[in-house]
PDB file of N, CA and C in Angstrom:
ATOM      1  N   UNK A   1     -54.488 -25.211 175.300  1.00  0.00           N
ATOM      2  CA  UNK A   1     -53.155 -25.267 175.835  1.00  0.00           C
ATOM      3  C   UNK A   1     -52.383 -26.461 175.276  1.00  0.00           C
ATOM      4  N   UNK A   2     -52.896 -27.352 175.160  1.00  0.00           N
ATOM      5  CA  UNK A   2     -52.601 -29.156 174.390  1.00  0.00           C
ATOM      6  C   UNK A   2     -52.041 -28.745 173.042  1.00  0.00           C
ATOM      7  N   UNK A   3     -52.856 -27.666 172.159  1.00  0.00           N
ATOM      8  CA  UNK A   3     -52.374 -27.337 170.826  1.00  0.00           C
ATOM      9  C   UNK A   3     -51.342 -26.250 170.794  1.00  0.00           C
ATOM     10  N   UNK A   4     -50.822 -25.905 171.947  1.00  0.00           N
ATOM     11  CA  UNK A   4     -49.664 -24.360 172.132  1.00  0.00           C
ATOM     12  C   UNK A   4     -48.527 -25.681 172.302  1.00  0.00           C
ATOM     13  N   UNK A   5     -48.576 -26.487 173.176  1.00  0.00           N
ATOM     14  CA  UNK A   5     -47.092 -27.525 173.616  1.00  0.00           C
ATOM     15  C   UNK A   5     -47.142 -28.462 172.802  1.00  0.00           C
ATOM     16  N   UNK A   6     -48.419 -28.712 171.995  1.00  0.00           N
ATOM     17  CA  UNK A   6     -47.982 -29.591 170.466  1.00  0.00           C
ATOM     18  C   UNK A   6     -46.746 -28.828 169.682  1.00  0.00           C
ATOM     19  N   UNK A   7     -47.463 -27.739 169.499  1.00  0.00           N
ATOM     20  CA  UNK A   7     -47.178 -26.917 168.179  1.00  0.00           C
ATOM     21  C   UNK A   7     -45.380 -26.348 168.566  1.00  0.00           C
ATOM     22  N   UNK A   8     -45.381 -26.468 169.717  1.00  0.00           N
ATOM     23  CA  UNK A   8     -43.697 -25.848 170.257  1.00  0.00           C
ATOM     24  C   UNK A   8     -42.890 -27.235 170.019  1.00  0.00           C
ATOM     25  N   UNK A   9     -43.823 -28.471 170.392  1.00  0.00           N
ATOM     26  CA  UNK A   9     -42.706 -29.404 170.329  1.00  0.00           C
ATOM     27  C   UNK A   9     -42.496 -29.135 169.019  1.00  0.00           C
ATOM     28  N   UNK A  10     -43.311 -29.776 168.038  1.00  0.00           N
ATOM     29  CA  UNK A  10     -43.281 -29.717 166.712  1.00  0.00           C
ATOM     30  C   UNK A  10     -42.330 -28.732 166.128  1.00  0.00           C
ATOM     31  N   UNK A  11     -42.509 -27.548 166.130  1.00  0.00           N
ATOM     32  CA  UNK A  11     -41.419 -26.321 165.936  1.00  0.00           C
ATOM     33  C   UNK A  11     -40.183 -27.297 166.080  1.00  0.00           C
ATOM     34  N   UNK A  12     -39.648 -27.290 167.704  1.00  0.00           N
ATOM     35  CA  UNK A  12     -38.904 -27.129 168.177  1.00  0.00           C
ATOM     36  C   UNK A  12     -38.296 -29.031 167.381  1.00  0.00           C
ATOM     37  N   UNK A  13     -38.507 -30.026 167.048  1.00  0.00           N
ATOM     38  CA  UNK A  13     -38.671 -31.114 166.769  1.00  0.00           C
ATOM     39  C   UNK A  13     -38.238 -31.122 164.799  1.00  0.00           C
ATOM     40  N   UNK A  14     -39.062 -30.385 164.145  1.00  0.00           N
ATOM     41  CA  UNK A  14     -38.680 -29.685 162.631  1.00  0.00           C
ATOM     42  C   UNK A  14     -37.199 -28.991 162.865  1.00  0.00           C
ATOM     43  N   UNK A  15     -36.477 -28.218 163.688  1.00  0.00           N
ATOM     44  CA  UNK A  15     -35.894 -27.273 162.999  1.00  0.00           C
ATOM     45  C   UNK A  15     -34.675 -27.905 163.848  1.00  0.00           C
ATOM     46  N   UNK A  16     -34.771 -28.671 164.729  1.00  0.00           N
ATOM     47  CA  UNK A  16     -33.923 -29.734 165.202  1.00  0.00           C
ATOM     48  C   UNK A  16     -33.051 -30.277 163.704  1.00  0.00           C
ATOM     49  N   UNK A  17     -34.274 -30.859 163.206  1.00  0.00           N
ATOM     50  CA  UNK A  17     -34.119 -31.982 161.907  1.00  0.00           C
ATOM     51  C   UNK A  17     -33.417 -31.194 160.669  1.00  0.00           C
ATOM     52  N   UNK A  18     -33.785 -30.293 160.559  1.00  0.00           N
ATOM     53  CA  UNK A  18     -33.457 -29.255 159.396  1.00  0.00           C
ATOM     54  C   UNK A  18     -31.482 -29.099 159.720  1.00  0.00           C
ATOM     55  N   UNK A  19     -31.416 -28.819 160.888  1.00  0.00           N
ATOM     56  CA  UNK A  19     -30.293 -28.562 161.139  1.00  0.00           C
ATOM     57  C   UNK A  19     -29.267 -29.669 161.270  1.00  0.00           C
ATOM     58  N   UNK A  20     -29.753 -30.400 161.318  1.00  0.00           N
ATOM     59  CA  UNK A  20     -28.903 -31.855 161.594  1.00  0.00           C
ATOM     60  C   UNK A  20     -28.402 -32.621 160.463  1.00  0.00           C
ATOM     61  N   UNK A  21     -28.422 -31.816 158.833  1.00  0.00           N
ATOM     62  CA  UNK A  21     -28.591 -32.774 157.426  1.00  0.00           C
ATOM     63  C   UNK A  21     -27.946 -31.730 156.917  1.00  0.00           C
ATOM     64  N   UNK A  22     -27.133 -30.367 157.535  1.00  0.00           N
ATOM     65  CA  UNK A  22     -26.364 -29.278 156.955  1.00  0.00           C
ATOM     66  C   UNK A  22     -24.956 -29.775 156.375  1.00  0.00           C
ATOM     67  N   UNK A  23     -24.612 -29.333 155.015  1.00  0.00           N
ATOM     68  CA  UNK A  23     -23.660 -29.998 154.754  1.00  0.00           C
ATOM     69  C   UNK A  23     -22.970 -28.216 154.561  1.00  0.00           C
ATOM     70  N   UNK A  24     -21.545 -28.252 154.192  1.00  0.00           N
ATOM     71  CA  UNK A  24     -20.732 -27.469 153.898  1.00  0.00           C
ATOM     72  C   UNK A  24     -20.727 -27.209 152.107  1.00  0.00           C
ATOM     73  N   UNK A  25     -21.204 -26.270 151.481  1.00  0.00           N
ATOM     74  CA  UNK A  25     -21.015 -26.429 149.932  1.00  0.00           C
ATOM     75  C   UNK A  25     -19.699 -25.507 149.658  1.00  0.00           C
ATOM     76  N   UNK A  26     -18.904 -25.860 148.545  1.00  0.00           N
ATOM     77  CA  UNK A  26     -17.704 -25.669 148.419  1.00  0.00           C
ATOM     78  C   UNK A  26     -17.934 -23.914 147.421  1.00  0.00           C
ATOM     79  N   UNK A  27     -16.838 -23.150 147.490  1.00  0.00           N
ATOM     80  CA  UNK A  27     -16.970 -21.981 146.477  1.00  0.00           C
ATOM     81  C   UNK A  27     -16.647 -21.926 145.270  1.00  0.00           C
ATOM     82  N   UNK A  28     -16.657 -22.053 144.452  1.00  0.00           N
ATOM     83  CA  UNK A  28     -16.092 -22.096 142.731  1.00  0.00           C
ATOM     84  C   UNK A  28     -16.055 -20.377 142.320  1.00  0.00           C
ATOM     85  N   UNK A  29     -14.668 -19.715 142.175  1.00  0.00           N
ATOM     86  CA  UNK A  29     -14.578 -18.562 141.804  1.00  0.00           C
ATOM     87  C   UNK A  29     -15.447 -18.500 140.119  1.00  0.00           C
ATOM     88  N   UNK A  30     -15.659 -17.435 140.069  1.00  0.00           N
ATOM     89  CA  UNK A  30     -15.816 -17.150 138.658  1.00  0.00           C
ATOM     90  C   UNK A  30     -15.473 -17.100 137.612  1.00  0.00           C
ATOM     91  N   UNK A  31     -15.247 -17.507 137.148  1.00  0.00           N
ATOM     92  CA  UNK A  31     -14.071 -17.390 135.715  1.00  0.00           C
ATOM     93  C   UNK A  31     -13.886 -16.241 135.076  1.00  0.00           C
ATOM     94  N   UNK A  32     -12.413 -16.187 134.692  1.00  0.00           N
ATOM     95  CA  UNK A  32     -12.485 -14.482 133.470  1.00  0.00           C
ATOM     96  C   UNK A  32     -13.599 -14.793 132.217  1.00  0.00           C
ATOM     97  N   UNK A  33     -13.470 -15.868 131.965  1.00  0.00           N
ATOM     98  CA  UNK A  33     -14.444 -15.762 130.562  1.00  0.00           C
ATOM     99  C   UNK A  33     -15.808 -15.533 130.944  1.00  0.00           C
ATOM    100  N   UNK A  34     -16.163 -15.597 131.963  1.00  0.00           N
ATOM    101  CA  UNK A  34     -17.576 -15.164 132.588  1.00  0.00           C
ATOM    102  C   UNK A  34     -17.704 -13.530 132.664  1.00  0.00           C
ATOM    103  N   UNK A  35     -16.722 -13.234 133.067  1.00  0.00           N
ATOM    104  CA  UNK A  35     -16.260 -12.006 133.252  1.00  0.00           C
ATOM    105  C   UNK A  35     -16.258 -11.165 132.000  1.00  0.00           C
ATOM    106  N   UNK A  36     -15.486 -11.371 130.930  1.00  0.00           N
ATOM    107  CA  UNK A  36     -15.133 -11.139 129.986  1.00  0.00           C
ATOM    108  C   UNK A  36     -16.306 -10.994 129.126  1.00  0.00           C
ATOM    109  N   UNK A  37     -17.525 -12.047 129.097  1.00  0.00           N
ATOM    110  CA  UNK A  37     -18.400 -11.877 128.539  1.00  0.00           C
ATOM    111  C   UNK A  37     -19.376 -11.009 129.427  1.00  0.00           C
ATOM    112  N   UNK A  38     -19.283 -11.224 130.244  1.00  0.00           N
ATOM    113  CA  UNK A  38     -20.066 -10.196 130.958  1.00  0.00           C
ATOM    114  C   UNK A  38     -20.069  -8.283 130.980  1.00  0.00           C
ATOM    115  N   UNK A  39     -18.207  -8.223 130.599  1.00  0.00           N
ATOM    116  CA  UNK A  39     -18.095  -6.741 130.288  1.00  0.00           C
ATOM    117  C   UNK A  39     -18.399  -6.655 128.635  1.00  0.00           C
ATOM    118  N   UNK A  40     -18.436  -7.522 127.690  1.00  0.00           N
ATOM    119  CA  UNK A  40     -19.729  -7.357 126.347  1.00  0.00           C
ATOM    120  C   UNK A  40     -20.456  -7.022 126.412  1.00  0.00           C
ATOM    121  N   UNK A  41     -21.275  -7.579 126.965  1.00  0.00           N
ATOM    122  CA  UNK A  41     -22.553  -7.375 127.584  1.00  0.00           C
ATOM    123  C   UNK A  41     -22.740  -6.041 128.069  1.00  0.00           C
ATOM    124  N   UNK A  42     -22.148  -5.729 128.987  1.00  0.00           N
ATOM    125  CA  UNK A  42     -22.583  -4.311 129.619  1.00  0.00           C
ATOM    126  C   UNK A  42     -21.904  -2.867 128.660  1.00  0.00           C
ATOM    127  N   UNK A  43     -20.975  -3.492 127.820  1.00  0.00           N
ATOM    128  CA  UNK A  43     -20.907  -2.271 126.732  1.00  0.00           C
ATOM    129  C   UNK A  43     -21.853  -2.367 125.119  1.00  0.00           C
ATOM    130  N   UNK A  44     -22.259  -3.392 125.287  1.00  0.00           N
ATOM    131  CA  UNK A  44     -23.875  -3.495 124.231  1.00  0.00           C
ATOM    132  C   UNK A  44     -25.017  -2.669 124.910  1.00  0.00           C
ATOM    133  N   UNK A  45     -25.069  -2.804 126.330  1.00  0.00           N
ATOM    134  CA  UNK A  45     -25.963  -2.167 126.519  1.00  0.00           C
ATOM    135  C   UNK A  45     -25.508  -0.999 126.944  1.00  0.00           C
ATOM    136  N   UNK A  46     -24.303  -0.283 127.137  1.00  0.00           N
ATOM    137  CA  UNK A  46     -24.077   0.838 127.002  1.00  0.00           C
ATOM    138  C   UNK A  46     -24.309   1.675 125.851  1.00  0.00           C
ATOM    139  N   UNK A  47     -23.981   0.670 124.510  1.00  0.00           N
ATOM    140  CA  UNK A  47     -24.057   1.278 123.385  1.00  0.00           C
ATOM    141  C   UNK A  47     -25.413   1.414 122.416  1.00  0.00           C
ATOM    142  N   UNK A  48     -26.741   0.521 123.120  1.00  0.00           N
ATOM    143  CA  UNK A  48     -27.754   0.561 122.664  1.00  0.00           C
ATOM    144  C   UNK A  48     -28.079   1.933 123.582  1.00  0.00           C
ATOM    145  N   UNK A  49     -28.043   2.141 124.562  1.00  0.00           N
ATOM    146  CA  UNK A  49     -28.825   3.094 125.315  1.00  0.00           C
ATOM    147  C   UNK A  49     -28.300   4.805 124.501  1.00  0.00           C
ATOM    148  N   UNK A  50     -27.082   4.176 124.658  1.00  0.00           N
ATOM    149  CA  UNK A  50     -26.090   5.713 123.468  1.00  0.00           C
ATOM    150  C   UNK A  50     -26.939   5.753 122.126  1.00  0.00           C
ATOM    151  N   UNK A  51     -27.572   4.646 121.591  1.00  0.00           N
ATOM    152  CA  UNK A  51     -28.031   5.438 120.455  1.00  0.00           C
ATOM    153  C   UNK A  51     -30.026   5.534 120.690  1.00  0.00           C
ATOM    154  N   UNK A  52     -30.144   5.302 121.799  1.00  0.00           N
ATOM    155  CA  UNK A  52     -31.615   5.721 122.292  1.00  0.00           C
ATOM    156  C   UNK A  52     -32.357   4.931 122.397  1.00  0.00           C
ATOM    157  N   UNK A  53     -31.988   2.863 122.708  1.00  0.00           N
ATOM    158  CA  UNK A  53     -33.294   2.314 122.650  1.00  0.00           C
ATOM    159  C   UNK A  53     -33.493   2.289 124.332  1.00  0.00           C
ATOM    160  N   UNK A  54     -34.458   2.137 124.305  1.00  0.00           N
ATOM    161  CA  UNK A  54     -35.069   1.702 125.662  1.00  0.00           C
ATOM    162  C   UNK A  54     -34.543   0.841 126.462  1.00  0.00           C
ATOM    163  N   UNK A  55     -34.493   1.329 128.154  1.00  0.00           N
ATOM    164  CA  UNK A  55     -33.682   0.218 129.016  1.00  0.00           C
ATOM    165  C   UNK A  55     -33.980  -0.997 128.743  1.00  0.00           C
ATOM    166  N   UNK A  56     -35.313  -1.707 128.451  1.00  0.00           N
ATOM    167  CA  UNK A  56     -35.352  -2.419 128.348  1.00  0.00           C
ATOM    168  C   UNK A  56     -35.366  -3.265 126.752  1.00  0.00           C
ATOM    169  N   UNK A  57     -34.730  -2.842 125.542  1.00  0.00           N
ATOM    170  CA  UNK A  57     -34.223  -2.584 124.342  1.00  0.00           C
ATOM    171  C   UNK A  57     -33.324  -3.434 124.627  1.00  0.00           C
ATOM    172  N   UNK A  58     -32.267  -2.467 125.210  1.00  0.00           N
ATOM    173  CA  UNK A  58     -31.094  -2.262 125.405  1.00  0.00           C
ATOM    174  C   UNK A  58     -30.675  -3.517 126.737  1.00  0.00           C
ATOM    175  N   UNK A  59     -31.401  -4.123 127.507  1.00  0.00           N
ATOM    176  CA  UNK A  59     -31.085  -5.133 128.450  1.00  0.00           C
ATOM    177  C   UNK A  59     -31.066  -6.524 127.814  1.00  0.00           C
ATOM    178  N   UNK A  60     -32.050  -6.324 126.112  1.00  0.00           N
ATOM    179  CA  UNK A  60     -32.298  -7.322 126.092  1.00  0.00           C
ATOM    180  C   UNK A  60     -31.080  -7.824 124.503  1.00  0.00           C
ATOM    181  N   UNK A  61     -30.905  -6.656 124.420  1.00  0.00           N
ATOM    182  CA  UNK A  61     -29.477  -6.707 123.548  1.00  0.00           C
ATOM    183  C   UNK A  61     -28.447  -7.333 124.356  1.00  0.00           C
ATOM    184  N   UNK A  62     -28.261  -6.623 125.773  1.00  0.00           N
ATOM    185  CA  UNK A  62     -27.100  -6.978 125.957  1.00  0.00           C
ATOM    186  C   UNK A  62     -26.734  -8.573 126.693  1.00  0.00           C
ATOM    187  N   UNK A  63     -28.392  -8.621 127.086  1.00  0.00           N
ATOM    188  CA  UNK A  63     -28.537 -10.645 127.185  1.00  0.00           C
ATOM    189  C   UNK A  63     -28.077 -11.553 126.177  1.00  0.00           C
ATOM    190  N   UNK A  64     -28.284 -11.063 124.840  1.00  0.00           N
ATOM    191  CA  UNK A  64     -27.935 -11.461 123.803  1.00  0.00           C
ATOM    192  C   UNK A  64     -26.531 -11.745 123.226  1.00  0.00           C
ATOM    193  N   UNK A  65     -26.051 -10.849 123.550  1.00  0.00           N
ATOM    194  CA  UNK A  65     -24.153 -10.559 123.332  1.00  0.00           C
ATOM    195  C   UNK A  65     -23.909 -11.442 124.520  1.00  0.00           C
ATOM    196  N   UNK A  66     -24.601 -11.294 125.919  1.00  0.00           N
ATOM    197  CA  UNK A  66     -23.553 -12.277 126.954  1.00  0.00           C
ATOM    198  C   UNK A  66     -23.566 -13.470 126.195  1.00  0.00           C
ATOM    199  N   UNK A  67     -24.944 -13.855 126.095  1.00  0.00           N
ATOM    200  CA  UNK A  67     -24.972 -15.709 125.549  1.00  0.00           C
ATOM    201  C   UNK A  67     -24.180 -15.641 124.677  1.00  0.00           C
ATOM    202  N   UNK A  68     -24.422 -15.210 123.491  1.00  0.00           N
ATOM    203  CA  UNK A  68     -23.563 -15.505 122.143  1.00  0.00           C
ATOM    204  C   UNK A  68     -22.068 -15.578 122.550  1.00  0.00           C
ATOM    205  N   UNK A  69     -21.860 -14.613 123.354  1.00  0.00           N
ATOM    206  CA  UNK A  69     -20.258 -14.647 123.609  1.00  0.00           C
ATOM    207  C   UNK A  69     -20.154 -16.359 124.427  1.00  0.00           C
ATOM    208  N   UNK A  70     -20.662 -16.586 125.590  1.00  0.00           N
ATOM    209  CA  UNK A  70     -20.364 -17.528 126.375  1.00  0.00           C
ATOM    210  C   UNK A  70     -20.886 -18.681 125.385  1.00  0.00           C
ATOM    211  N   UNK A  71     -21.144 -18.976 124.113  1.00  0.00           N
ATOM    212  CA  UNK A  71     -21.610 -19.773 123.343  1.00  0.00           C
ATOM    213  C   UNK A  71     -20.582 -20.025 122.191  1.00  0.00           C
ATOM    214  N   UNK A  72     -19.835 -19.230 121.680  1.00  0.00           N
ATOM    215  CA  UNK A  72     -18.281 -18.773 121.311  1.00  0.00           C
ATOM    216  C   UNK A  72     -17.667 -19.425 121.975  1.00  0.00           C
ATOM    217  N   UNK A  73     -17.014 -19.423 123.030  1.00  0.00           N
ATOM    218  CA  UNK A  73     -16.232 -19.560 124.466  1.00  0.00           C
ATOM    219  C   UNK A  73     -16.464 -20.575 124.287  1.00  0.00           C
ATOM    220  N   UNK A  74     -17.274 -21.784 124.264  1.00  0.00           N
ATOM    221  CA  UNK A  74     -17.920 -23.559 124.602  1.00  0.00           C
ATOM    222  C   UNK A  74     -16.262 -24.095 123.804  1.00  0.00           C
TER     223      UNK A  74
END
């Protein structure tokens, strides 16, 4: 019984603490050029799959076009 009203304080003592150090983090929209490279991307891999490679071919093409584009963009 000693280790059930340990273990509740404890709980109850942790999540106290956890909650007490919450800060507010701010939102940062996305950017069009995120965007922009991102619809590259999804028409590389539209256009690998159109000529028959494999989803995963074709996912790793279109990883390729995002970076390069957002590497352009710098």
């Amino acid at each position: 019984m000693k280790k059930f009203i340990f273990s509740a304080v404890a709980v109850m003592a942790f999540s106290m603490s956890s909650m007490a150090n919450t800060i507010e983090i701010e939102e940062y929209p996305v950017t069009d050029i995120v965007g922009e490279c991102g619809e590259r991307g999804r028409d590389a891999y539209n256009a690998a799959s159109a000529f028959g490679a494999s989803d995963e071919v074709a996912a790793d093409i279109s990883i390729m076009v995002t970076i390069d584009c957002l590497i352009q963009l710098q």
